[in-house]
Protein backbone atom coordinates (compact mmCIF):
# COMPACT_ATOMS: atom_id res chain seq x y z
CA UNK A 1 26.71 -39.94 22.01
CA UNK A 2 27.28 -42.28 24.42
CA UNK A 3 26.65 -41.95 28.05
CA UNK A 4 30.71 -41.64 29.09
CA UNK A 5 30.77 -38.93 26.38
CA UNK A 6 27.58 -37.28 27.83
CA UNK A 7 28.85 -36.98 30.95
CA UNK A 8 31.72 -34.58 29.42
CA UNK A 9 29.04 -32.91 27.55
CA UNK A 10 28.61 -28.96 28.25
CA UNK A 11 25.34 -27.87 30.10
CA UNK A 12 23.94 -24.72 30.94
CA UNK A 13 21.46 -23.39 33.75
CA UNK A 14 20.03 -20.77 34.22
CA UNK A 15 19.13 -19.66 38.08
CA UNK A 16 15.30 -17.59 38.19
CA UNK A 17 16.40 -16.15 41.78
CA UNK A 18 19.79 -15.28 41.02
CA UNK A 19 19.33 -13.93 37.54
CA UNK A 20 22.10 -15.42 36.37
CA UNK A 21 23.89 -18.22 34.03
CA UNK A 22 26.26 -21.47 35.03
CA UNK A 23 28.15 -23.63 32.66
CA UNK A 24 29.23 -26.92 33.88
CA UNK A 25 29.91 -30.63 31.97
CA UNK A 26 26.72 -32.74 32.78
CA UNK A 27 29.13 -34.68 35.22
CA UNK A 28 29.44 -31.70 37.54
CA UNK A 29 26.24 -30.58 37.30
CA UNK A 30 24.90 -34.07 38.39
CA UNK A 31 27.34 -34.23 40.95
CA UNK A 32 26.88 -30.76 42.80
CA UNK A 33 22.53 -31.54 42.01
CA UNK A 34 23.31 -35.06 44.36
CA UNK A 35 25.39 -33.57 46.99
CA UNK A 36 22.50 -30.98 47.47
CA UNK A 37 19.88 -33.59 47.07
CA UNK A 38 21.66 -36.00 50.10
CA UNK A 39 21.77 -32.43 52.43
CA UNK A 40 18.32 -31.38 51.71
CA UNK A 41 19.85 -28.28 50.13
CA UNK A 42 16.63 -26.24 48.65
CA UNK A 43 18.72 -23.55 47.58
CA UNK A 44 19.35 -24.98 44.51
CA UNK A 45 17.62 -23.04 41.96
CA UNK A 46 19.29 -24.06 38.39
CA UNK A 47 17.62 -25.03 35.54
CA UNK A 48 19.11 -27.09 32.71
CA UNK A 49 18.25 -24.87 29.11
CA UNK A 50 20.98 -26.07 27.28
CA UNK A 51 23.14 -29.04 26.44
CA UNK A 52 26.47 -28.65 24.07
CA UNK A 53 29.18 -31.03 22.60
CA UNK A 54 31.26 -28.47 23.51
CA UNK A 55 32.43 -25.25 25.18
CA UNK A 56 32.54 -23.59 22.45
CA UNK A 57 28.93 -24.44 21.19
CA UNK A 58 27.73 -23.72 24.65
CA UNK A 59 29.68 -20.11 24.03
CA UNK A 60 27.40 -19.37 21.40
CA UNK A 61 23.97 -20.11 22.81
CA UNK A 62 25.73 -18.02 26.05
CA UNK A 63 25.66 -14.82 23.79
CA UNK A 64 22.40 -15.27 22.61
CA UNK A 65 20.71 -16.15 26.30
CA UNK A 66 22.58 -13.04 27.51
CA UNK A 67 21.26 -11.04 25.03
CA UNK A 68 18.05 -12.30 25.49
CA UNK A 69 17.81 -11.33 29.17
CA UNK A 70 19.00 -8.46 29.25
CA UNK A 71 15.97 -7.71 26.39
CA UNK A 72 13.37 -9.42 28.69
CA UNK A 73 15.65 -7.28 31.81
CA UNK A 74 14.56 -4.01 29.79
CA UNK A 75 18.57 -3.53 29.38
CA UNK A 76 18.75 -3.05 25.63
């Protein structure tokens, strides 16, 4: 994979404080991770755990992480 098809590439993060899951491409993710950067934003709190040739890959490791929380969450 090149680095104009990475770029489209699926990613997701997982936020610690906010408990909670975002998908974006790795495009976006840089993007909104800059913009933050160039205001001193330290509210950022996502953390790359995944990266997916697609959506629909990225759908299936989604299941599992939310599983997988809600296990660690004592929700199961």
């Amino acid at each position: 994979m090149d680095l104009t098809e990475f770029v489209k590439a699926t990613v997701v993060e997982w936020s610690p404080r906010q408990k909670c899951f975002h998908v974006f491409t790795v495009g976006e993710m840089l993007d909104h991770n800059r913009r933050a950067f160039f205001r001193e934003h330290s509210g950022v709190d996502f953390i790359p755990i995944g990266f997916f040739p697609t959506d629909r890959d990225a759908d299936g490791f989604l299941k599992e992480a939310h599983a997988h929380r809600r296990e660690l969450d004592g929700e199961v």
